[in-house]
N, C-alpha and C. Protein backbone atom coordinates (compact mmCIF):
# COMPACT_ATOMS: atom_id res chain seq x y z
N UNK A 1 -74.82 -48.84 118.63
CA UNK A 1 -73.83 -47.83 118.35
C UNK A 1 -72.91 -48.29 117.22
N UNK A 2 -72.78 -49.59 117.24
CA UNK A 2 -71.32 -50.50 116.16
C UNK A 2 -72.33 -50.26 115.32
N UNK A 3 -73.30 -50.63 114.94
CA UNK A 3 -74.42 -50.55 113.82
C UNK A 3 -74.37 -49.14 113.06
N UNK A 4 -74.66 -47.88 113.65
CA UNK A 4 -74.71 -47.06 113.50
C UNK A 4 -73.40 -45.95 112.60
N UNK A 5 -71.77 -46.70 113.45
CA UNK A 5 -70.97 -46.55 112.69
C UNK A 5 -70.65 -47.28 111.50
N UNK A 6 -71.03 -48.25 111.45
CA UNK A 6 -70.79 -49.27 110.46
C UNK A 6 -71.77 -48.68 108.97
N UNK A 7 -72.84 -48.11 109.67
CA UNK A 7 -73.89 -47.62 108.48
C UNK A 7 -73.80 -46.33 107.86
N UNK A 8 -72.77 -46.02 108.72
CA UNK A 8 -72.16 -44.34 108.26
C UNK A 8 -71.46 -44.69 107.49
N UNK A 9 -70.58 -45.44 107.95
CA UNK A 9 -68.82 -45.11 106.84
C UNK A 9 -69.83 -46.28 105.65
N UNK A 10 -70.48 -47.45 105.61
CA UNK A 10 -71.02 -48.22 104.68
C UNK A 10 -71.65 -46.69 103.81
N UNK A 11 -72.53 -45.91 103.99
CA UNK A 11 -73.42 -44.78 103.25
C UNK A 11 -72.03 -44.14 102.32
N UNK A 12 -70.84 -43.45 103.40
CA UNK A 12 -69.74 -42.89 103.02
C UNK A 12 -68.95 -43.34 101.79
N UNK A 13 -68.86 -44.76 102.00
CA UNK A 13 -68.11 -45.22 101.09
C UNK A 13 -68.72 -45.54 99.77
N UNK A 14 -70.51 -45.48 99.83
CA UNK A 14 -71.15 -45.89 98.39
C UNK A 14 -70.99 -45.14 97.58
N UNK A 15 -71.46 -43.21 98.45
CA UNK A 15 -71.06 -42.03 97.86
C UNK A 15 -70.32 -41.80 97.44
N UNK A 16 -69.19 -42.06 97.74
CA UNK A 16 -67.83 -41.62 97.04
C UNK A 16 -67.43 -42.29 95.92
N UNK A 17 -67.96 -43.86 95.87
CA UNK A 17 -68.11 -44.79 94.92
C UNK A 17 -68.75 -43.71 93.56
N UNK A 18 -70.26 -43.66 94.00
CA UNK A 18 -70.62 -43.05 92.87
C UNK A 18 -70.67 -42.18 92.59
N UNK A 19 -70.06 -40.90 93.28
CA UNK A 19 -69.71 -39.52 92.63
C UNK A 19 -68.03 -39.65 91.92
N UNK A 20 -67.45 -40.73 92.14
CA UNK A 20 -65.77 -41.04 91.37
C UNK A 20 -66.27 -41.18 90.35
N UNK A 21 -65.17 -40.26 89.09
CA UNK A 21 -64.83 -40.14 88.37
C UNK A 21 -64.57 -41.55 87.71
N UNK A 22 -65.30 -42.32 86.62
CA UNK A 22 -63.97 -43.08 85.98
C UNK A 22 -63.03 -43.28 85.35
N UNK A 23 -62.08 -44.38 85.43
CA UNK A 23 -60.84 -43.97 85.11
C UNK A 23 -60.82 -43.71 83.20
N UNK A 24 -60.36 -43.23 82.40
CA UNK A 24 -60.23 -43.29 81.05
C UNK A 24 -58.86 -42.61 80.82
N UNK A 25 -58.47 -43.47 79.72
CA UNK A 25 -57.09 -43.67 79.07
C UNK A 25 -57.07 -43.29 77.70
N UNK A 26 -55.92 -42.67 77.10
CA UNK A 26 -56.26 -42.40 75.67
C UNK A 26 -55.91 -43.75 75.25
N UNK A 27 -56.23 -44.16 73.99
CA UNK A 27 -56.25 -45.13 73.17
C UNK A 27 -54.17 -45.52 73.08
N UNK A 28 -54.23 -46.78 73.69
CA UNK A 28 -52.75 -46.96 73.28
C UNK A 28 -52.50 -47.14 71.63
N UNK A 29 -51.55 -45.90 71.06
CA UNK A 29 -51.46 -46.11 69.87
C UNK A 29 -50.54 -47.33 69.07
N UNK A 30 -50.61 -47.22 67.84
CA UNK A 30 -50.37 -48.52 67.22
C UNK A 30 -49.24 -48.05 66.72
N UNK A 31 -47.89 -48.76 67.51
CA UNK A 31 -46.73 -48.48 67.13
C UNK A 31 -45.93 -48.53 65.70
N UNK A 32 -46.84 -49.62 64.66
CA UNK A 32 -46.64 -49.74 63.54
C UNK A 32 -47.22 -48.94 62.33
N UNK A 33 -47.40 -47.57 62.64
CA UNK A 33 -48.16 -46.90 62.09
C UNK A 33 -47.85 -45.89 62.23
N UNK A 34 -47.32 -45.12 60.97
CA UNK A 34 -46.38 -43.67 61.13
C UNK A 34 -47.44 -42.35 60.98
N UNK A 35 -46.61 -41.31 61.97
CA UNK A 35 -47.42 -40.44 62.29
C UNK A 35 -46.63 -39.34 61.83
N UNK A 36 -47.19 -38.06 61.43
CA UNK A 36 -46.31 -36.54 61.38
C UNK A 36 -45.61 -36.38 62.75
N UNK A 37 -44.60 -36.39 62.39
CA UNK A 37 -43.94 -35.39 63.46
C UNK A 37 -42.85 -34.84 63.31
N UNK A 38 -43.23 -33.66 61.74
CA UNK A 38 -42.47 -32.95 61.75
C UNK A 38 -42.28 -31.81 62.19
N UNK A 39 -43.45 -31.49 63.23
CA UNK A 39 -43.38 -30.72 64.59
C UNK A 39 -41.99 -31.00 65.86
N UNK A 40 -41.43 -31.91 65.78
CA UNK A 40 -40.27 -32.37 66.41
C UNK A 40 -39.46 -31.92 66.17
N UNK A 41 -39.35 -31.47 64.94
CA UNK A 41 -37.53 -31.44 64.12
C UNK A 41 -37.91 -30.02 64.02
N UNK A 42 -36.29 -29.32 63.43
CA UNK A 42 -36.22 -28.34 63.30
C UNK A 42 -34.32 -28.25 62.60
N UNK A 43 -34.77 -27.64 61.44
CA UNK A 43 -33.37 -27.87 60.49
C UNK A 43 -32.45 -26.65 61.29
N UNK A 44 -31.46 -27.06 61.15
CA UNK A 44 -30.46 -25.72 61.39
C UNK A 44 -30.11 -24.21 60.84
N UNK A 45 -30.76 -24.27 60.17
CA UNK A 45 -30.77 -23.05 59.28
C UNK A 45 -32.10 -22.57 59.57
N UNK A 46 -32.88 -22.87 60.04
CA UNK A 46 -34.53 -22.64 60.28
C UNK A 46 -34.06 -21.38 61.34
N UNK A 47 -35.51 -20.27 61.33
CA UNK A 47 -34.94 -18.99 62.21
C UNK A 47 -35.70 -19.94 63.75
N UNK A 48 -34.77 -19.51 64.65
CA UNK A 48 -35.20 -19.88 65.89
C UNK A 48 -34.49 -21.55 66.55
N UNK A 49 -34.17 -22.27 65.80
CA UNK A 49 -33.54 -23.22 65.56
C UNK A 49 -32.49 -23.68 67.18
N UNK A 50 -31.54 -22.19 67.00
CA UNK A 50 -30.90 -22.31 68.36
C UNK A 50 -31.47 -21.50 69.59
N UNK A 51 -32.72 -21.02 69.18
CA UNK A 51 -33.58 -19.99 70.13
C UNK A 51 -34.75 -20.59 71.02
N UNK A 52 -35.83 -19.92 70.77
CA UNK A 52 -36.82 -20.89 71.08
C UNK A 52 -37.30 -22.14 70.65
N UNK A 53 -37.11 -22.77 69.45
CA UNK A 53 -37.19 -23.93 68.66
C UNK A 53 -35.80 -24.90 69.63
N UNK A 54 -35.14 -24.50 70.45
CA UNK A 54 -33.82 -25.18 70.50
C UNK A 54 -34.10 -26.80 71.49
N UNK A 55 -35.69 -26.87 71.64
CA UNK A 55 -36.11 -28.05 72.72
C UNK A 55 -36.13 -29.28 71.15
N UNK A 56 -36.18 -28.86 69.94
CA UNK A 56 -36.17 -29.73 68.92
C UNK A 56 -35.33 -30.31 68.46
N UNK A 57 -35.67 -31.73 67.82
CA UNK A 57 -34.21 -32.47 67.62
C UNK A 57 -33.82 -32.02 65.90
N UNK A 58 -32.20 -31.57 65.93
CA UNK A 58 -32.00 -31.05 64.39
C UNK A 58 -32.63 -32.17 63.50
N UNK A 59 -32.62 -32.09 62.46
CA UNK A 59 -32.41 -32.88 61.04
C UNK A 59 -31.89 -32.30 59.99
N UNK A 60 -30.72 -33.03 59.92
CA UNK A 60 -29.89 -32.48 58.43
C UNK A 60 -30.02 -33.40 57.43
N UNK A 61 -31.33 -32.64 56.13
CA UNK A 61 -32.19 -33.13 55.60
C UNK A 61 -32.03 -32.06 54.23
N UNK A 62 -31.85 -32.44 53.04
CA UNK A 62 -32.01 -31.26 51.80
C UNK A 62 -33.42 -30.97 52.14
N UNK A 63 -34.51 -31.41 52.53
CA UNK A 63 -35.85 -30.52 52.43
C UNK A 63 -35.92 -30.08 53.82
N UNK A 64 -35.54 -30.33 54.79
CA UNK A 64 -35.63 -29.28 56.22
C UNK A 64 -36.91 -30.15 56.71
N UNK A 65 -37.74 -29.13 57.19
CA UNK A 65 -38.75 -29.83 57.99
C UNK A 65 -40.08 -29.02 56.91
N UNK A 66 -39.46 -28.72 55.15
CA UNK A 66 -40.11 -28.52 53.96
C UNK A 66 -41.23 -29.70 54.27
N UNK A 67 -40.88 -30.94 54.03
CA UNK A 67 -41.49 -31.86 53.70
C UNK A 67 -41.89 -33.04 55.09
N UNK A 68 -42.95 -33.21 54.99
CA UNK A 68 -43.32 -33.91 56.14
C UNK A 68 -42.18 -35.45 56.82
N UNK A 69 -42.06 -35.15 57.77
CA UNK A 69 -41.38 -36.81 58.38
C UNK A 69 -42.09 -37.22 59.42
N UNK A 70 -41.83 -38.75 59.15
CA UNK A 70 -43.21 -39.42 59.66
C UNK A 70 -42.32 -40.80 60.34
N UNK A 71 -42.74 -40.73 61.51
CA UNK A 71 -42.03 -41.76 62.44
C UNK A 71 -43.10 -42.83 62.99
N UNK A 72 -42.54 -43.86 63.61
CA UNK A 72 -42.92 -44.88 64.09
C UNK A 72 -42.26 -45.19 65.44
N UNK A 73 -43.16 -45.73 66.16
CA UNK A 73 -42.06 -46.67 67.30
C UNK A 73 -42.19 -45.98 68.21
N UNK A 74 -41.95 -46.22 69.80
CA UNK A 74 -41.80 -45.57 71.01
C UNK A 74 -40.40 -45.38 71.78
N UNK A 75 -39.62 -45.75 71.28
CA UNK A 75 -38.55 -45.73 71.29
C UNK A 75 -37.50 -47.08 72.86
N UNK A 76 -38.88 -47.50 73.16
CA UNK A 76 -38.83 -48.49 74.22
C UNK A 76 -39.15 -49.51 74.03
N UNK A 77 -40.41 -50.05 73.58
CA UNK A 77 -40.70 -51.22 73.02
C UNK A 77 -40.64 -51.66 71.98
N UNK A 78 -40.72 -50.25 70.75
CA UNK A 78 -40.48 -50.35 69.18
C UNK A 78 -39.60 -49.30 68.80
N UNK A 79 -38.63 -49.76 68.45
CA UNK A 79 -37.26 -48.73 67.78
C UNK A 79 -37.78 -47.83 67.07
N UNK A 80 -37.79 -46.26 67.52
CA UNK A 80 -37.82 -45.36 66.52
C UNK A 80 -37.75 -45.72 64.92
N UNK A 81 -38.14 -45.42 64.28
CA UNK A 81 -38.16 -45.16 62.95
C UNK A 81 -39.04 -44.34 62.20
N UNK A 82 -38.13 -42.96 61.65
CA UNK A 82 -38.40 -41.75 60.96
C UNK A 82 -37.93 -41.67 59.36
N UNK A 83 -38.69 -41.17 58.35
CA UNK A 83 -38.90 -41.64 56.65
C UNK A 83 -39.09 -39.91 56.19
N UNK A 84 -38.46 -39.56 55.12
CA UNK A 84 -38.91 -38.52 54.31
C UNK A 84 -39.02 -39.00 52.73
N UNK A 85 -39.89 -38.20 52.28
CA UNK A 85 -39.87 -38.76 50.85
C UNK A 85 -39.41 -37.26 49.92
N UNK A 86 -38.86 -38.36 48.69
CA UNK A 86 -38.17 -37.65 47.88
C UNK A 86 -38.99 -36.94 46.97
N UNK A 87 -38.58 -35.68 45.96
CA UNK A 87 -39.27 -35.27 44.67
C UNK A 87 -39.96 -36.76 43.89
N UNK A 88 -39.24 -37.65 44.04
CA UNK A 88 -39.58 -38.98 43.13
C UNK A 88 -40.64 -39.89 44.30
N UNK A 89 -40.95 -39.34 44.99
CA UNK A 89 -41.96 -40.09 45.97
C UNK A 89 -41.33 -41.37 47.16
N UNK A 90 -39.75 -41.52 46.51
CA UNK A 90 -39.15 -42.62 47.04
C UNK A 90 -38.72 -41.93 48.87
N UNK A 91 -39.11 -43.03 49.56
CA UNK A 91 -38.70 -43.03 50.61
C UNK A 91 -37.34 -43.55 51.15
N UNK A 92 -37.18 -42.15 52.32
CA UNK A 92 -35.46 -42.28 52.81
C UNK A 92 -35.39 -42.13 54.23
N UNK A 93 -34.74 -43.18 54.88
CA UNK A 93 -34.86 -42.88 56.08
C UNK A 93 -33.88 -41.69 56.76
N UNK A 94 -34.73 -41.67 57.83
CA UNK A 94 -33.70 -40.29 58.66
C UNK A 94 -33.48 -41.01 59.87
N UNK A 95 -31.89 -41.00 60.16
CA UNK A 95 -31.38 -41.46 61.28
C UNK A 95 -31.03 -40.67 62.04
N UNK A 96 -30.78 -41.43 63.46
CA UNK A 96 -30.64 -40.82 64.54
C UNK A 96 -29.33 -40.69 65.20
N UNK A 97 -28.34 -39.85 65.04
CA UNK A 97 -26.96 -39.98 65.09
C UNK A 97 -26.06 -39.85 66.55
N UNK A 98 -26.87 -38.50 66.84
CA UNK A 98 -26.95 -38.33 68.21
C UNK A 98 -28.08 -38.26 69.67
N UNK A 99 -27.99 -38.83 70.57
CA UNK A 99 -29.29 -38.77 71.24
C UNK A 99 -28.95 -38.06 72.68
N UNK A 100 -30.08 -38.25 73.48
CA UNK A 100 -29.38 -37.68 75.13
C UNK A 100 -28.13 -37.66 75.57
N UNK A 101 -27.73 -37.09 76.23
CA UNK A 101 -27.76 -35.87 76.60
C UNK A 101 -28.20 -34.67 75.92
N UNK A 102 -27.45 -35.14 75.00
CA UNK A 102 -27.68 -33.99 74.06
C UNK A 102 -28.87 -33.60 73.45
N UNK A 103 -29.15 -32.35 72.75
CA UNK A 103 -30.24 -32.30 71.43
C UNK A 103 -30.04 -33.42 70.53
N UNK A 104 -31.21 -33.98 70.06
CA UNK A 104 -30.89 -35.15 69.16
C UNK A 104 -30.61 -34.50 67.98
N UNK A 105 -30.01 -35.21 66.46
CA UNK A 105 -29.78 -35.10 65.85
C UNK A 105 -29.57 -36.08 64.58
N UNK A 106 -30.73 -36.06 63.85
CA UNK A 106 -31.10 -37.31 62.76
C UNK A 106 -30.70 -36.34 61.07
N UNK A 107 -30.30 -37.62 60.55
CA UNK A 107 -29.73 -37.46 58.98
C UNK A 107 -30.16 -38.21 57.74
N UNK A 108 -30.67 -37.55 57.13
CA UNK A 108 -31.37 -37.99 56.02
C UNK A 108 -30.40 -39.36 55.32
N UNK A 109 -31.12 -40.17 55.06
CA UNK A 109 -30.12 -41.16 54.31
C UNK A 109 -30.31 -40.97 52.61
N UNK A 110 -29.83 -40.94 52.03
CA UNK A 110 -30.15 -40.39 50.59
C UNK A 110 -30.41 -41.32 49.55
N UNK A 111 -29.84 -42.96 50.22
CA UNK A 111 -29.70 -44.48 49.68
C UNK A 111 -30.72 -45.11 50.15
């Protein structure tokens, strides 16, 4: 009878073994390596801005969210850091002035 249960739940437990799913993870990205996300931002003057856009963090930026900004970092292990580039190709960072609670709110550095 001990045999018998033992060979059930042993069958039970192979099955379930091999009909599970395995586990897969997206690729941990490489924090040193800037990405678009000028899907994030949203200038103040932009329509929707304080509407439906209002889950976005401002940027008060002469090109708005015109021109791509491209960040780095997770903000936990690697400090944010967000870059726009100029008519002259030169890069400027955009800081982060205000954060949680609030809507964030980053500013073009022009230097």
């Amino acid at each position: 009878m001990f045999a018998r249960i033992l060979t059930g739940a042993l069958l039970t437990a192979a099955a379930t073994l091999a009909l599970a799913p395995t586990a897969s993870a997206d690729p941990t990205p490489d924090w040193n390596t800037f990405y678009d996300k000028t899907a994030n931002f949203v200038a103040p003057f932009d329509p929707g801005a304080f509407g439906d856009k209002a889950d976005r963090a401002l940027v008060l930026s002469p090109y708005g969210t015109g021109r791509v900004i491209e960040c780095k970092g997770d903000g936990h292990y690697v400090a944010v850091y967000c870059r726009q580039f100029d008519d002259q190709g030169r890069e400027h960072a955009i800081t982060q002035i205000i954060s949680a609670p609030f809507r964030g709110v980053w500013v073009y550095n022009p230097f």
